[in-house]
Structures are given as structure tokens and as C-alpha cells.
Protein backbone atom coordinates (compact mmCIF):
# COMPACT_ATOMS: atom_id res chain seq x y z
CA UNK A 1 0.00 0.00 0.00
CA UNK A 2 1.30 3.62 -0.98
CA UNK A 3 2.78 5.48 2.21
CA UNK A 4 0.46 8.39 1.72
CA UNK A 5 -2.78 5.87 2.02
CA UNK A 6 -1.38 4.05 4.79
CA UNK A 7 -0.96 7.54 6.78
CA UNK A 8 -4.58 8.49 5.72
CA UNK A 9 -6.04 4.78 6.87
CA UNK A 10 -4.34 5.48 9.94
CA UNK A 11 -6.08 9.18 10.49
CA UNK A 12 -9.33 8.47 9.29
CA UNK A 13 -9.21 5.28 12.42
CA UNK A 14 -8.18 7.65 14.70
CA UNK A 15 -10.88 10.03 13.88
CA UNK A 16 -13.67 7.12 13.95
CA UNK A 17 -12.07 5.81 16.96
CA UNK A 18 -12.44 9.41 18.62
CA UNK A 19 -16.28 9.77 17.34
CA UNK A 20 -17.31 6.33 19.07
CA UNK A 21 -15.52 6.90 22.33
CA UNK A 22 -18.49 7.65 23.77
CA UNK A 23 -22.05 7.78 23.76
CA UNK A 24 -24.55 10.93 23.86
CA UNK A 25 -27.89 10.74 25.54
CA UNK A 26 -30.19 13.92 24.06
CA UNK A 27 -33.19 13.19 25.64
CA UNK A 28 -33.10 15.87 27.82
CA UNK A 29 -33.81 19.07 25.69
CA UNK A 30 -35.86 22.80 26.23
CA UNK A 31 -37.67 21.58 23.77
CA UNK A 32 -38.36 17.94 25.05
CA UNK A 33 -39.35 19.50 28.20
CA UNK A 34 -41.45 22.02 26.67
CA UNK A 35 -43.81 19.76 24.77
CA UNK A 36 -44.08 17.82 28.14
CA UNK A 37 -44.71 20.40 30.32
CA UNK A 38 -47.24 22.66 28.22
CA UNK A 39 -50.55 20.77 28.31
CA UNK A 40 -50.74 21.26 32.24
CA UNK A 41 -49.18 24.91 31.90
CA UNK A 42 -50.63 26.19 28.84
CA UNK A 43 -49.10 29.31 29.80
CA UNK A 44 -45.30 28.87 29.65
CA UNK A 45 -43.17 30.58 27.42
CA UNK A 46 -39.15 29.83 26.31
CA UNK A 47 -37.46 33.02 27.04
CA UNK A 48 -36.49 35.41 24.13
CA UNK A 49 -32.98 36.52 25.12
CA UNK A 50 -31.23 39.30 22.69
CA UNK A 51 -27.43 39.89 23.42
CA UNK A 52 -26.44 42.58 25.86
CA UNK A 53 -23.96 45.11 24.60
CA UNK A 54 -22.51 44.87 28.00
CA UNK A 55 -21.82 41.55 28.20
CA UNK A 56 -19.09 39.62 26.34
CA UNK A 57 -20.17 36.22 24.82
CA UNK A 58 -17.26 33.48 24.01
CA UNK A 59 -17.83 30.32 23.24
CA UNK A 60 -16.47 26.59 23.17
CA UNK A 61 -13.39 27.70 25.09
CA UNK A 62 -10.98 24.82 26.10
CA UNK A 63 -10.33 24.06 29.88
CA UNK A 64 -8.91 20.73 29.80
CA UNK A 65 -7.95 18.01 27.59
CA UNK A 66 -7.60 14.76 28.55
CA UNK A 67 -6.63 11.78 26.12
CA UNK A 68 -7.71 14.04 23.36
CA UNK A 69 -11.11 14.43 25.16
CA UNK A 70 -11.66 18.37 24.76
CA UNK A 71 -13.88 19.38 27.67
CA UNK A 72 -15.02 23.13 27.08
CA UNK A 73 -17.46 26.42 28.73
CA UNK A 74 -18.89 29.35 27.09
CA UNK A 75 -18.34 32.90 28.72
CA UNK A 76 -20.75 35.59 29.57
CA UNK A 77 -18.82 38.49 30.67
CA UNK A 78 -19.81 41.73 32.14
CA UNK A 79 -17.68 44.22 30.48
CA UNK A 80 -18.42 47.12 32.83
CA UNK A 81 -16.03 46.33 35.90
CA UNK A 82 -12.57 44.66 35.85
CA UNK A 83 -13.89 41.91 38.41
CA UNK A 84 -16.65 40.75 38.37
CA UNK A 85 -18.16 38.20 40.79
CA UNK A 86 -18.02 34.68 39.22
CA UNK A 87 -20.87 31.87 38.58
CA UNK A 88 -20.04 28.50 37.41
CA UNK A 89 -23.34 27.19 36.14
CA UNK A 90 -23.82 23.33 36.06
CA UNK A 91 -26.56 21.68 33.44
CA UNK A 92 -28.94 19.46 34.67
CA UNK A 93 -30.64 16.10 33.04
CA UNK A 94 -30.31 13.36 35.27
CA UNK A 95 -25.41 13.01 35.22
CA UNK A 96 -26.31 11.41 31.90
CA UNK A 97 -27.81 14.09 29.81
CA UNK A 98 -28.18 17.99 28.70
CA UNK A 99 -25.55 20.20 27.52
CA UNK A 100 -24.21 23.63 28.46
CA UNK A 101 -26.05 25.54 25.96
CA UNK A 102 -29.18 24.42 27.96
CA UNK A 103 -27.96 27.65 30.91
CA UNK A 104 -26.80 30.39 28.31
CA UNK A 105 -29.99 32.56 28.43
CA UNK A 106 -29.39 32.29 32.52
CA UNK A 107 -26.11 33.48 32.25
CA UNK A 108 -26.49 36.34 29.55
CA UNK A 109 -29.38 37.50 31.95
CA UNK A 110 -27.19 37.08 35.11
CA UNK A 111 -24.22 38.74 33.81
CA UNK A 112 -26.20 41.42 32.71
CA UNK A 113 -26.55 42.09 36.11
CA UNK A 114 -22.63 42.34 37.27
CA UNK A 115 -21.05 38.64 36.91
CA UNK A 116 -18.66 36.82 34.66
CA UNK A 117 -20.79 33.67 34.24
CA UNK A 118 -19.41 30.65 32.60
CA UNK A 119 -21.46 27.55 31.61
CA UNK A 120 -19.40 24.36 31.19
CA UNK A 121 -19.14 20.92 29.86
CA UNK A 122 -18.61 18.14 32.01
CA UNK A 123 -18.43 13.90 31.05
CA UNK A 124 -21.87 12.51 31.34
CA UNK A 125 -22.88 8.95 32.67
CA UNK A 126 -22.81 6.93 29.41
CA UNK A 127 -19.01 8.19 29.25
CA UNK A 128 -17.49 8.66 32.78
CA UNK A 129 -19.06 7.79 36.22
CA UNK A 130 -19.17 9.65 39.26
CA UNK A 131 -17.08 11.56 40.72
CA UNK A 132 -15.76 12.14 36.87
CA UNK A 133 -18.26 15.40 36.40
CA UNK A 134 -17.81 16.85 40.23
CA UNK A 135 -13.72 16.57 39.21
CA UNK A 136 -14.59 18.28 35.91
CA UNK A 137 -16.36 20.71 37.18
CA UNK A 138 -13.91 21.89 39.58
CA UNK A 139 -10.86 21.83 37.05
CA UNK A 140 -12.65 24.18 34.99
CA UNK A 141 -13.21 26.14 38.30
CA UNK A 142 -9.60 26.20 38.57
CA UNK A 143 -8.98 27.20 35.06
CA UNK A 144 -11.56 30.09 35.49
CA UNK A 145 -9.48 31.42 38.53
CA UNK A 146 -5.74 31.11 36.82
CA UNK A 147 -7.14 33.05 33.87
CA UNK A 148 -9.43 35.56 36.30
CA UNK A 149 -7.97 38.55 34.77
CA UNK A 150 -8.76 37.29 30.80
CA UNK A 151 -12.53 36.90 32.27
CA UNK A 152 -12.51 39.60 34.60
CA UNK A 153 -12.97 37.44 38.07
CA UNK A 154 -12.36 37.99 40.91
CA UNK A 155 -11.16 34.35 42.45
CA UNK A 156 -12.56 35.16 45.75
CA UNK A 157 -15.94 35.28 45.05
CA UNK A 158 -16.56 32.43 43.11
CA UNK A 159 -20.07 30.89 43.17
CA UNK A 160 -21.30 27.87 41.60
CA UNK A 161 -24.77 27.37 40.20
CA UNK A 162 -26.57 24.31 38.85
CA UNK A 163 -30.02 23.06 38.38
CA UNK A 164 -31.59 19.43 38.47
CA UNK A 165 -28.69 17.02 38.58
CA UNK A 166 -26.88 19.78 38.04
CA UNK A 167 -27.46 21.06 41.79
CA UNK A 168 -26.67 18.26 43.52
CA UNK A 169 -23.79 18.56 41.86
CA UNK A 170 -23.24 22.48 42.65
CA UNK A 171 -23.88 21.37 46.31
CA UNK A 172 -21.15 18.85 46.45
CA UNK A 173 -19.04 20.96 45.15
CA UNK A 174 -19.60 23.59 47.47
CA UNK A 175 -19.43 21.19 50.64
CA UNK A 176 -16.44 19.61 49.38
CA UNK A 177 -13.73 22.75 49.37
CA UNK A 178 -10.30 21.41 49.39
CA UNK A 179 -11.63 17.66 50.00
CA UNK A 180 -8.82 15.77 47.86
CA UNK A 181 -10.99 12.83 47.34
CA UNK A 182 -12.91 15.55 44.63
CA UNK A 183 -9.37 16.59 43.54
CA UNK A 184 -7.46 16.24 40.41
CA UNK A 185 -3.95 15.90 40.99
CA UNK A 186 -2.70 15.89 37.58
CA UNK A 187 -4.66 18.91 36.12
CA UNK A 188 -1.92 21.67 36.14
CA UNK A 189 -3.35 24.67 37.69
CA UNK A 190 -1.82 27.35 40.53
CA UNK A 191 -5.75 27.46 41.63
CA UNK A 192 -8.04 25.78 44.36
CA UNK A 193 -11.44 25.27 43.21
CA UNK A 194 -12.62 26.70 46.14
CA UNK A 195 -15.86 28.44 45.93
CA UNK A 196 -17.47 31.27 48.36
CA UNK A 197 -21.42 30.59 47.50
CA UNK A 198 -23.68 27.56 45.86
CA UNK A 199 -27.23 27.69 44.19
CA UNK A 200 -28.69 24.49 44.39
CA UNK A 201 -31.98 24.78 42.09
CA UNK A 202 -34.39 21.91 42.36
CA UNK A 203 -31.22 19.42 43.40
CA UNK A 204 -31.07 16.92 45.81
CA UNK A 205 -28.70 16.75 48.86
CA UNK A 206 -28.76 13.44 50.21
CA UNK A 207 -28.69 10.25 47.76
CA UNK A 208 -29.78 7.71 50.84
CA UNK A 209 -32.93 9.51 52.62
CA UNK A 210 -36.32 9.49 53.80
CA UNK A 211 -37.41 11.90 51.52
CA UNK A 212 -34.97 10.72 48.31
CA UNK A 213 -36.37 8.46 45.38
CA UNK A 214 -33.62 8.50 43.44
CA UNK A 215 -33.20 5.28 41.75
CA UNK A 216 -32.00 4.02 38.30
CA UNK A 217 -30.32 6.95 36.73
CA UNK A 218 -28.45 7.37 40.21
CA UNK A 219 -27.39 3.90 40.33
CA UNK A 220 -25.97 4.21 37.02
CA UNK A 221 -23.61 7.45 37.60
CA UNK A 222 -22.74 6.42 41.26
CA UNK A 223 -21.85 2.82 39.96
CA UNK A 224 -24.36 1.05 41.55
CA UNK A 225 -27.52 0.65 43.73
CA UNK A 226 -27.37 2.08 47.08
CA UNK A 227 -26.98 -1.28 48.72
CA UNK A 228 -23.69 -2.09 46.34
CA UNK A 229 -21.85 0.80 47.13
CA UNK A 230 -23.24 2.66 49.64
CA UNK A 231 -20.09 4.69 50.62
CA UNK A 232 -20.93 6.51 46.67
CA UNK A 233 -24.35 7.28 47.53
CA UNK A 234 -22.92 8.93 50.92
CA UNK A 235 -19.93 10.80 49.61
CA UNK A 236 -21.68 12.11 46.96
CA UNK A 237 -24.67 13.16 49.18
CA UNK A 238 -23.69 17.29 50.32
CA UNK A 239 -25.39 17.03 53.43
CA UNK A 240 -22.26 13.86 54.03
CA UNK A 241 -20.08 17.30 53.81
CA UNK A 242 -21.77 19.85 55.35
CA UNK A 243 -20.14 21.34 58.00
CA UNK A 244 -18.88 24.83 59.47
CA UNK A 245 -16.85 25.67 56.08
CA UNK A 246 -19.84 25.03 54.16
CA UNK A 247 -20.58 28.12 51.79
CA UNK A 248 -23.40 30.16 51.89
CA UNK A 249 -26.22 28.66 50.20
CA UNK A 250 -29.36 29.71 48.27
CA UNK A 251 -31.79 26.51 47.46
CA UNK A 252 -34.37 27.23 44.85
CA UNK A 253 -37.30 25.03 44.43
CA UNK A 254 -39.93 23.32 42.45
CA UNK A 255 -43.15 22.46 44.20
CA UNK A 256 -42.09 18.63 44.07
CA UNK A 257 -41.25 17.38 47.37
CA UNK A 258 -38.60 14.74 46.30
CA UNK A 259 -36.15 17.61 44.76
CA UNK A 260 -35.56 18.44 48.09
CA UNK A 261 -34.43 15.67 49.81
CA UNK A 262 -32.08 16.14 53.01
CA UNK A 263 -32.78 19.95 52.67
CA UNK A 264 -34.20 20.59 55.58
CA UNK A 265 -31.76 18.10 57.22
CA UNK A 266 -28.40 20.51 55.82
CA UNK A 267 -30.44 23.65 56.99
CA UNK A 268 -30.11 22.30 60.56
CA UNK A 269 -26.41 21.76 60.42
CA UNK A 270 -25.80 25.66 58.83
CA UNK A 271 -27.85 26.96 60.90
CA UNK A 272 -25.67 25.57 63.89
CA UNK A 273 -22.90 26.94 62.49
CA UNK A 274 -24.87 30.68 61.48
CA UNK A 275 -23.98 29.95 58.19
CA UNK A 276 -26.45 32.32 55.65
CA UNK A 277 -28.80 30.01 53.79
CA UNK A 278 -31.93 31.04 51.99
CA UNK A 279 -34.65 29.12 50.75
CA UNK A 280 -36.91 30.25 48.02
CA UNK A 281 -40.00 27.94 46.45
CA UNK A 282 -41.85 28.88 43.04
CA UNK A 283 -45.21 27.62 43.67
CA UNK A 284 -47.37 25.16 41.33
CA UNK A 285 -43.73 24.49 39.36
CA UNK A 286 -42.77 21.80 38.00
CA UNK A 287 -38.93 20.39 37.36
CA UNK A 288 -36.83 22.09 34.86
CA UNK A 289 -39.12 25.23 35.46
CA UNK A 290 -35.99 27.51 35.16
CA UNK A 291 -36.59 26.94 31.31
CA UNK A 292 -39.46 28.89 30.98
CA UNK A 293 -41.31 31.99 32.09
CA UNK A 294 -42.52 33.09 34.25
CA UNK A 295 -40.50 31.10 36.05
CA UNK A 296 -37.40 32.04 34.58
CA UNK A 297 -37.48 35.87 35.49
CA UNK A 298 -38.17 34.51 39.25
CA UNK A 299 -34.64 32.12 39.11
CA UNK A 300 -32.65 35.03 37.96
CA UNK A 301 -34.57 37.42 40.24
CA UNK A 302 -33.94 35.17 43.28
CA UNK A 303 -30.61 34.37 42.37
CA UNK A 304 -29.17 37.90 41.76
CA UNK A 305 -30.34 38.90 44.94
CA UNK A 306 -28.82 36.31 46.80
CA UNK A 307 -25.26 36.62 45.39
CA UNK A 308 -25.45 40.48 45.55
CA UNK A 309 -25.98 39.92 49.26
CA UNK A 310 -22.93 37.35 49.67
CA UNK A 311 -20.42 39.25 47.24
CA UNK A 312 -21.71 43.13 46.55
């Protein structure tokens, strides 16, 4: 075979080895959501978001590559002020789908407000199971506070945001501050991924708990059912974690009891320790109602406030 066909064999494997090296699950959508949610609230709307001359939009910027797996976030900057608070906004859809684009009218909307706001990618379940994401998450925390001055951050007030899945997530993350079992060793970096506030929106807190149902899709990120590893479904439970160090901590919530699981329970413990927690509840709302108005207006509204209070 001619050298020149052997070389382009070997790149065109490479590249079809790279496309199948893991799965996508895109159930999880707006619009999926949408068409399930509208018959019971014929009144929703998707938000109609126009860009902001004040804030700065990048997108698809690289914060870590591993084994030629490109992880990346998109940037909503608020041009107005050198530093700006920062919120690190995690997807939601269950560790095993959604994407970052799913939080970019929520962070267009929040920077507009005073924030650098970044929304990032992070391996899903069908690819990498727990604590894969949590560890992705913080790297790109990390990578947000060595290049603060390229987003215009200030790496002490560093908040981190997600919703659904997505939350729990953002809480464990926020309980676990300079826990190196959540650490990446080998991620080059001069940063902690130490962060100063969490939003948990309509995410659970405890995995194992009277009030949790969480079953299948669970089991399948933490690597089993709660009775095959139960040390996973504790460690990667916040309320495990919570303690005097914990962050300050604003929950936003559906109406759906089972979102909320060990809530109450971590309220106790930060409380004890007169640590500032707020909780706010949208009424009649479903899951996922931080897609659509008028519920959207309310998450922003709710969530502004908050991290004015903590970092303004």
C-alpha cells in the first residue's frame, strides 16, 4: 500500500475511533421538556434573550484536555467592571444528559446584572461515572481562577450554580472545598477550586434519605444501587459534607417534594454553624421550570439577589 494511504487509513481510524468513544444521551432538551410540560401549563413561554452590549459572549473555550477528550465552557462576561463576581453554572438532566447551551440565556441574563458567568461541559454517565463530572467541574473552576484577569474574576468570590442534577452537583461541590478525594492531581493549575457561594436549584442533597427516590439513573452514575456501594451514595450526598466551612447557600425550588431531599436536614447543620442560607419555592412548578417563564425571570430574580448579598 502507498505510504500516503497508509498515513490516511491510519487518520481516518483515529478520527472514527475518537467519534465512538463515547455515547450521547439527548433526551433531555428545552424543547423535550417544553412539549411535556405545556398541556398542564398552557401558559409557559421559552425566554427570548437578545445579546447585551454589555456583556461579552465566548464560546467553546478549552479548559482541559484529557486523552484528546476536549472538555469546554462558554463565557458571559460583564464588560463594565474589571472583576466581576463569578458563577459557574452546572446543566442538569439526570449526570447522563443535557448540555451547556441548555444555561446560556441564565447566564447572559445574570451577567447582565454584574457577573462573569461561565457555563461548562462536564463527562456525562454513558461516558465517565461519578465523581468524573464533580472533578470536571472543579478543574474548569480552577482554570476560570488562573485566567481571572482574561474573564474579569475575581477568584474570591466564586459561586457555583446548577439546576436538576446539576445542583446536587453544585452542592457537592460547594461542601467539598479542598476535600482531595474531589481533587485532580494531575490537572496543572496554581488554583483551588474553592468556591465562596452555591445555588442548588431543584437538586437533591442526600442520595440515601427518607425523603430521596432516586433510583436508576443514580445507580448508574454512582456505579451502583445504594446497597452495592453505599459509601458513593454517601460521599456524593452534600449534606455527608456539610459542616462549618460550608458556603453560603441559596436553594431554589420546584413544588415537588422529592427535589428536596435532606434539605431541611443541611439547613439544621448551617444553621448551627450561622452559616447564611436562603430558601426560596416557586409555587405550582414543576422540574426544569428555570426553562421557561414566568418562572425564569423569578430564578434570575432570586438568584441575583442572593449573590449580591454574599459578594456586593
Amino acid at each position: 500500500m502507498h505510504k500516503l494511504s497508509v498515513i490516511l487509513l491510519v487518520f481516518l481510524n483515529s478520527v472514527l475511533a475518537y467519534s465512538q468513544q463515547y455515547k450521547v444521551d439527548t433526551s433531555y432538551t428545552v424543547k423535550s421538556t417544553y412539549t411535556k410540560l405545556i398541556k398542564k401549563y398552557p401558559f409557559i413561554t421559552i425566554p427570548a434573550i437578545k445579546p447585551n452590549t454589555a456583556v461579552e459572549e465566548q464560546f467553546d473555550l478549552v479548559y482541559n484536555k484529557d486523552q484528546d477528550r476536549i472538555l469546554h465552557f462558554d463565557a458571559f462576561i460583564n464588560k463594565k467592571k474589571k472583576r466581576n463576581p463569578a458563577v459557574v453554572m452546572i446543566h442538569g438532566g439526570g449526570w447522563r444528559s443535557g448540555n451547556k447551551e441548555q444555561l446560556q440565556f441564565l447566564a447572559r441574563e445574570i451577567a447582565a446584572k454584574g457577573y462573569s458567568c461561565f457555563t461548562i461541559e462536564y463527562r456525562l454517565s454513558l461516558e465517565a461515572q461519578y465523581p468524573t463530572a464533580v472533578i470536571d467541574v472543579k478543574n474548569a473552576i480552577r482554570f476560570i481562577k488562573d485566567n481571572a484577569g482574561k474573564f474579569k474574576v475575581d477568584p474570591d468570590k466564586i459561586a457555583v450554580l446548577g439546576c436538576s442534577s446539576g445542583g446536587q452537583m453544585a452542592a457537592l461541590i460547594g461542601t467539598t472545598n479542598n476535600n482531595p478525594i474531589f481533587e485532580d492531581k494531575g490537572f496543572k493549575s496554581k488554583s483551588s477550586s474553592k468556591v465562596n457561594a452555591i445555588v442548588d436549584v431543584d437538586g437533591v442533597l442526600a442520595f440515601k434519605h427518607p425523603e430521596s427516590s432516586e433510583g436508576d439513573m443514580a445507580a448508574f452514575w454512582l456505579g451502583g444501587k445504594s446497597d452495592e456501594i453505599p459509601e458513593n451514595w454517601k460521599n456524593a450526598s452534600a449534606l455527608s459534607h456539610t459542616n462549618k466551612n460550608t458556603p453560603p447557600i441559596l436553594f431554589i425550588c420546584s413544588s415537588i417534594p422529592r427535589f428536596h431531599a435532606g434539605r431541611d436536614d443541611m439547613i439544621t447543620i448551617l444553621n448551627a454553624n450561622k452559616i447564611y442560607n436562603e430558601v426560596k419555592t416557586i409555587e405550582d412548578s414543576p422540574h426544569s421550570f428555570w426553562f421557561f417563564e414566568p418562572w425564569f425571570s423569578q430564578t434570575i430574580s432570586y438568584t441575583t439577589q442572593f449573590l449580591d448579598r454574599i459578594f456586593k
